[in-house]
PDB file of N, CA and C in Angstrom:
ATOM      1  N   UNK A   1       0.842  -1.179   0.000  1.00  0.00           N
ATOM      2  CA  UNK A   1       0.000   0.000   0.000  1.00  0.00           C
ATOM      3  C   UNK A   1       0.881   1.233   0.000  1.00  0.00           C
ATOM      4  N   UNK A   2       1.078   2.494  -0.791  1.00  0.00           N
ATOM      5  CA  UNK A   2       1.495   3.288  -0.659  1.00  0.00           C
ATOM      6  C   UNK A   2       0.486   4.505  -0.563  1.00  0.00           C
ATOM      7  N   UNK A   3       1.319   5.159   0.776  1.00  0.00           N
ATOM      8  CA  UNK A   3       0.542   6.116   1.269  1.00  0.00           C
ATOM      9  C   UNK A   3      -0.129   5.950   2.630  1.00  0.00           C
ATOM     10  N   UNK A   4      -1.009   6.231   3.242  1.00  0.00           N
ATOM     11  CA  UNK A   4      -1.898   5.941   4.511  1.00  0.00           C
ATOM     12  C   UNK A   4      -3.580   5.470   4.324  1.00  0.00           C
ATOM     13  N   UNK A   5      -3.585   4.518   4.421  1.00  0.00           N
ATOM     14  CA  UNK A   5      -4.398   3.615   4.128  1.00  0.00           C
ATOM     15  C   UNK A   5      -5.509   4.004   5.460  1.00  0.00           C
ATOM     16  N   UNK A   6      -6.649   4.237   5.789  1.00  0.00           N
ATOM     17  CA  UNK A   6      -7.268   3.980   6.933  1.00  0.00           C
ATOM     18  C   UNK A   6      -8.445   3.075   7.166  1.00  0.00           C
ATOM     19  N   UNK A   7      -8.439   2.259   8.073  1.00  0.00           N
ATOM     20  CA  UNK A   7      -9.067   0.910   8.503  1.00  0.00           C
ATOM     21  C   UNK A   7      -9.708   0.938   9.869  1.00  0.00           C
ATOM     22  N   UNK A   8     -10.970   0.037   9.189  1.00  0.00           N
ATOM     23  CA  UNK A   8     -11.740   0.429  10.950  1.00  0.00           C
ATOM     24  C   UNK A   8     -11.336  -1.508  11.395  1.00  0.00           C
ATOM     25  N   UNK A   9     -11.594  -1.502  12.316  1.00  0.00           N
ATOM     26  CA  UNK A   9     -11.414  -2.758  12.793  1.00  0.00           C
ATOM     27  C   UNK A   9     -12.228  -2.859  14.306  1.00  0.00           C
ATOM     28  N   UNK A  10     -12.319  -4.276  14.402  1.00  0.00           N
ATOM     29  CA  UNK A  10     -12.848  -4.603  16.374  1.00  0.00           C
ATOM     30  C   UNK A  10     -12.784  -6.112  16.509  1.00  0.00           C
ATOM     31  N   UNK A  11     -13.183  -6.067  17.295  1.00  0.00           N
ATOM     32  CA  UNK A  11     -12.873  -7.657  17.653  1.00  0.00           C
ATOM     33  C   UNK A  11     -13.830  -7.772  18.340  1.00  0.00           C
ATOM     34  N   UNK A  12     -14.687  -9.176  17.694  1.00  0.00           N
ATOM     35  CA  UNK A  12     -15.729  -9.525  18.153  1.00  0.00           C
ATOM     36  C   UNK A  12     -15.552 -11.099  18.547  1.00  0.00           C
ATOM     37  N   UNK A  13     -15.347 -11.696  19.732  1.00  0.00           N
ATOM     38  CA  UNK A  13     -15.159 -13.370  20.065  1.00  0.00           C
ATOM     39  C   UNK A  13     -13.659 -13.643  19.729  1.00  0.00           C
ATOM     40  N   UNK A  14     -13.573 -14.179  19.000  1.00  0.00           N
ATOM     41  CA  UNK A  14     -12.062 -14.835  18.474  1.00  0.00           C
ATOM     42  C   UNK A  14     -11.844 -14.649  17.423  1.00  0.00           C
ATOM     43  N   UNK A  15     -12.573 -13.149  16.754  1.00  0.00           N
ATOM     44  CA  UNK A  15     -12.142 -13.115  15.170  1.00  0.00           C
ATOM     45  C   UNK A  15     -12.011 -11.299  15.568  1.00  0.00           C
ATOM     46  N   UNK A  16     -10.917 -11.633  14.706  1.00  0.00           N
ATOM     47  CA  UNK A  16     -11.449  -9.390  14.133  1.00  0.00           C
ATOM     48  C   UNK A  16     -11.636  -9.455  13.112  1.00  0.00           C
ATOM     49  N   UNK A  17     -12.301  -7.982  12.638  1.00  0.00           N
ATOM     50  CA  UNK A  17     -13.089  -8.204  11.584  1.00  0.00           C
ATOM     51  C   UNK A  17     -12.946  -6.509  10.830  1.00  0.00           C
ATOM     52  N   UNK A  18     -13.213  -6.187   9.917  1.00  0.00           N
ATOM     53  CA  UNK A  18     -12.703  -4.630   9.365  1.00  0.00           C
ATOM     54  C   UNK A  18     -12.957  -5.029   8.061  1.00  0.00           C
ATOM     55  N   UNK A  19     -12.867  -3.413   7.994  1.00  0.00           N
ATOM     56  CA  UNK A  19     -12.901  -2.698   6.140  1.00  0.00           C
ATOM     57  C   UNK A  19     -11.988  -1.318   6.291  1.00  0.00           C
ATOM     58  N   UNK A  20     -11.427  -1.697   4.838  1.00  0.00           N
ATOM     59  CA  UNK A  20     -10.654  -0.212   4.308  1.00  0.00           C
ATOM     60  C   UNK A  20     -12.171   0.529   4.296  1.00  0.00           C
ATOM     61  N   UNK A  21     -11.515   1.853   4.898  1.00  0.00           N
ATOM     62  CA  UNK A  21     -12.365   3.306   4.895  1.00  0.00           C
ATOM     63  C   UNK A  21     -12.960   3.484   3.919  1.00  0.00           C
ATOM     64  N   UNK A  22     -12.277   3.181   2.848  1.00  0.00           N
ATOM     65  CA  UNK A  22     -12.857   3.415   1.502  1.00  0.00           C
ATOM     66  C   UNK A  22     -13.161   2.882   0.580  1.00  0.00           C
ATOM     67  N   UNK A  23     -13.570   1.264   0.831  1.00  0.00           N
ATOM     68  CA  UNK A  23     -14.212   0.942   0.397  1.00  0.00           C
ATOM     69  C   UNK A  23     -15.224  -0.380   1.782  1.00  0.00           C
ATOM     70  N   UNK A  24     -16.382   0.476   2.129  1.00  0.00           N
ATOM     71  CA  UNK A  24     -17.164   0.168   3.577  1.00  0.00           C
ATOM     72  C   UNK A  24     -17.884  -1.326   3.071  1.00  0.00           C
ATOM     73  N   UNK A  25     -18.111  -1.756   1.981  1.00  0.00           N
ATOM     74  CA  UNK A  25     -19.123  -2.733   1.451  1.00  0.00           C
ATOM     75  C   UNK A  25     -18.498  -3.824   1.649  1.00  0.00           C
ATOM     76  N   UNK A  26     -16.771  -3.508   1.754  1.00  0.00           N
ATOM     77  CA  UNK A  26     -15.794  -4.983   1.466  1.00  0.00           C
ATOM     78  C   UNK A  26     -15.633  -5.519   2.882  1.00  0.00           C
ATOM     79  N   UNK A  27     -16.154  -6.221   3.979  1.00  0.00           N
ATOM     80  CA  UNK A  27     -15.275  -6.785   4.737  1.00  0.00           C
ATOM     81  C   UNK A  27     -14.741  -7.758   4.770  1.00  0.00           C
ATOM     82  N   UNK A  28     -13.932  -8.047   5.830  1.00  0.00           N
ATOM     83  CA  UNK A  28     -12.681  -9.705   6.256  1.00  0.00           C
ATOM     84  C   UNK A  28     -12.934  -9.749   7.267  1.00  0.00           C
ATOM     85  N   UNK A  29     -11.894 -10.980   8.184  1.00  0.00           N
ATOM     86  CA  UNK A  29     -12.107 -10.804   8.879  1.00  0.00           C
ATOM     87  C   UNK A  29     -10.820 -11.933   9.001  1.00  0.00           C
ATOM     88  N   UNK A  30     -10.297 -12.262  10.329  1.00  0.00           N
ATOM     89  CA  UNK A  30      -9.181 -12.907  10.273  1.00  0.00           C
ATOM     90  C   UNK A  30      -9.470 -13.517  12.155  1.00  0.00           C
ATOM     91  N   UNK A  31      -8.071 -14.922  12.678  1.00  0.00           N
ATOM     92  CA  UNK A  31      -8.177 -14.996  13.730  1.00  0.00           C
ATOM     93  C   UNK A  31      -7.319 -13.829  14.230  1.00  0.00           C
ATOM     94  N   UNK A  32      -6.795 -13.606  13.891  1.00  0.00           N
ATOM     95  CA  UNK A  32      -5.925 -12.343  14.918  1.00  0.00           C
ATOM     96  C   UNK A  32      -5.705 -11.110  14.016  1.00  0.00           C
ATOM     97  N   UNK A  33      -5.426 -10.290  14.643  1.00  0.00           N
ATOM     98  CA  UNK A  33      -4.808  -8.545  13.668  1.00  0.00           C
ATOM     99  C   UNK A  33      -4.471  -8.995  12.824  1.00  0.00           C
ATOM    100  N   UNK A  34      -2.840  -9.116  12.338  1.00  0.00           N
ATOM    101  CA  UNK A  34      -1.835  -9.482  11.996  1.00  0.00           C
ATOM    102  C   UNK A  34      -2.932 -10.102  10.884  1.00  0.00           C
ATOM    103  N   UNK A  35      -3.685 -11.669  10.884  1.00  0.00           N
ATOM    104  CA  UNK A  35      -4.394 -11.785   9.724  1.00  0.00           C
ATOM    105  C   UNK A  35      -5.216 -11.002   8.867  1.00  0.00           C
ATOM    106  N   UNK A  36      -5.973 -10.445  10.343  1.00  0.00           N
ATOM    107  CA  UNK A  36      -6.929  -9.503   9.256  1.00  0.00           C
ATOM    108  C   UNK A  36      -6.310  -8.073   8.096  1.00  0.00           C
ATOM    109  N   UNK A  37      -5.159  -7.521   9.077  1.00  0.00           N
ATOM    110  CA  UNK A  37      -4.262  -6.707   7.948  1.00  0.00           C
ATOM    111  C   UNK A  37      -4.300  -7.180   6.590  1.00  0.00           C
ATOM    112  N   UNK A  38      -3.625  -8.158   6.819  1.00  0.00           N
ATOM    113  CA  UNK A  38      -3.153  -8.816   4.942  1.00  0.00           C
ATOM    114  C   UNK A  38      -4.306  -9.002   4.990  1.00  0.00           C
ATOM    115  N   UNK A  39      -5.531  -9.526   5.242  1.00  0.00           N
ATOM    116  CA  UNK A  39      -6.709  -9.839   4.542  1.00  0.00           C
ATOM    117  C   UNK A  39      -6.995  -8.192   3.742  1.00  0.00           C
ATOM    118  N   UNK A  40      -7.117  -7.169   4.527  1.00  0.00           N
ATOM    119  CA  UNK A  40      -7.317  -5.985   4.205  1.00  0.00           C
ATOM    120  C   UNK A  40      -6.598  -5.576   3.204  1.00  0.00           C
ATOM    121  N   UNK A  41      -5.359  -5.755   3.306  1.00  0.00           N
ATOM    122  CA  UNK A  41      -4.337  -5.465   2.198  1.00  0.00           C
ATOM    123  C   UNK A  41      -4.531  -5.952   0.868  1.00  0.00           C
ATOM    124  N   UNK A  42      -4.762  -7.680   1.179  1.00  0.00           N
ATOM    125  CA  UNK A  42      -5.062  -8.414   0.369  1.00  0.00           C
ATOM    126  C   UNK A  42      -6.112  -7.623  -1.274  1.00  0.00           C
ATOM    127  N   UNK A  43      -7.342  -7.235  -0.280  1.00  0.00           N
ATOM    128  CA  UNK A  43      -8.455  -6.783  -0.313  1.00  0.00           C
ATOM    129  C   UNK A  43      -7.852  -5.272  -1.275  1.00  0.00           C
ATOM    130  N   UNK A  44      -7.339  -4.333  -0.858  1.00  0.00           N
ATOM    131  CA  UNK A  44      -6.944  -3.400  -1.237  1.00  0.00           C
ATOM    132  C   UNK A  44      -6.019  -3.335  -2.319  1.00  0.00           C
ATOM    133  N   UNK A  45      -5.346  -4.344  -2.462  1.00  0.00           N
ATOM    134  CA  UNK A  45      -4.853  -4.308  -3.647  1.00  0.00           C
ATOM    135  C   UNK A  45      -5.100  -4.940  -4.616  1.00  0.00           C
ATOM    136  N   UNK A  46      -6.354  -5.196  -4.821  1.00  0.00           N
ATOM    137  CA  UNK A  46      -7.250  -6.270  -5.486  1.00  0.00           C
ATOM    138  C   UNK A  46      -8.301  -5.173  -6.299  1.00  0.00           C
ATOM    139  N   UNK A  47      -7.729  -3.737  -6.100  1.00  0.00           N
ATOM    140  CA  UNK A  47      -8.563  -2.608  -7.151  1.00  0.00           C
ATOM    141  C   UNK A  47      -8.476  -3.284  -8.120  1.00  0.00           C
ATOM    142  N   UNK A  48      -9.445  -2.614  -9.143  1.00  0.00           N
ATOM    143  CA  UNK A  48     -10.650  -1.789  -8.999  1.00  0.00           C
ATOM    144  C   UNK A  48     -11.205  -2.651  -8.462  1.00  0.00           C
ATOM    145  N   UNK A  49     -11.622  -2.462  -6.611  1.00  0.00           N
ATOM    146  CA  UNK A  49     -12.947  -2.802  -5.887  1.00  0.00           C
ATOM    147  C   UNK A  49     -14.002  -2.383  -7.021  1.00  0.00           C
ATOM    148  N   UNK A  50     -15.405  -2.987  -7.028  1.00  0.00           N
ATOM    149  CA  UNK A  50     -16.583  -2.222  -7.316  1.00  0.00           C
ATOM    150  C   UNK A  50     -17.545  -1.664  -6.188  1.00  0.00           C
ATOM    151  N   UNK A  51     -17.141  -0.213  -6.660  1.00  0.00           N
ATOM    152  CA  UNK A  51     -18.753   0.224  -4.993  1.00  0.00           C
ATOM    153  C   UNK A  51     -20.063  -0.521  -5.479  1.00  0.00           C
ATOM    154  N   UNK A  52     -20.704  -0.585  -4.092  1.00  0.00           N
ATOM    155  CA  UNK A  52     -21.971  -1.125  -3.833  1.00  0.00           C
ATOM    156  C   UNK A  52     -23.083  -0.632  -5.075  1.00  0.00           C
ATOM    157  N   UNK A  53     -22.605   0.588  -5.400  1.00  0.00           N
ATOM    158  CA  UNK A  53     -23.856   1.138  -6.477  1.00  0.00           C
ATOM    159  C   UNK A  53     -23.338   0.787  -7.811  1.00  0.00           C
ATOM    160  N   UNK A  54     -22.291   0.551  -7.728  1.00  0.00           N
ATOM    161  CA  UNK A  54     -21.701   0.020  -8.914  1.00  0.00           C
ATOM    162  C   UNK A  54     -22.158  -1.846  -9.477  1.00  0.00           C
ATOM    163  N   UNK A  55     -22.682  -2.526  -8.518  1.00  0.00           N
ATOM    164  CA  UNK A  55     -22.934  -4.020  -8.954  1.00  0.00           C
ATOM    165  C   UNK A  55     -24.412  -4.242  -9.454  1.00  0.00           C
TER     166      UNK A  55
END
């Protein structure tokens, strides 16, 4: 990722779970941080996402 990426995240039971800021429609979710990052990353560098109004 270049640049500052911003990510919401929480942890709900034994998973966390998040979306890039900017694109809210996509989530992951992973057993620990550390997974869910690269899931996010994963996710993010997998542009062109399509927005929600876009499908």
């Amino acid at each position: 990722m270049n640049g500052t990426v911003k990510i919401i995240y929480w942890q709900d039971g034994d998973h966390w779970l998040g979306y890039v800021e900017e694109y809210p429609d996509y989530m992951t979710q992973g057993l620990s941080l550390p997974e869910l990052k690269e899931n996010l990353k994963d996710l993010y560098m997998a542009q062109p996402v399509p927005r929600h109004n876009e499908i």
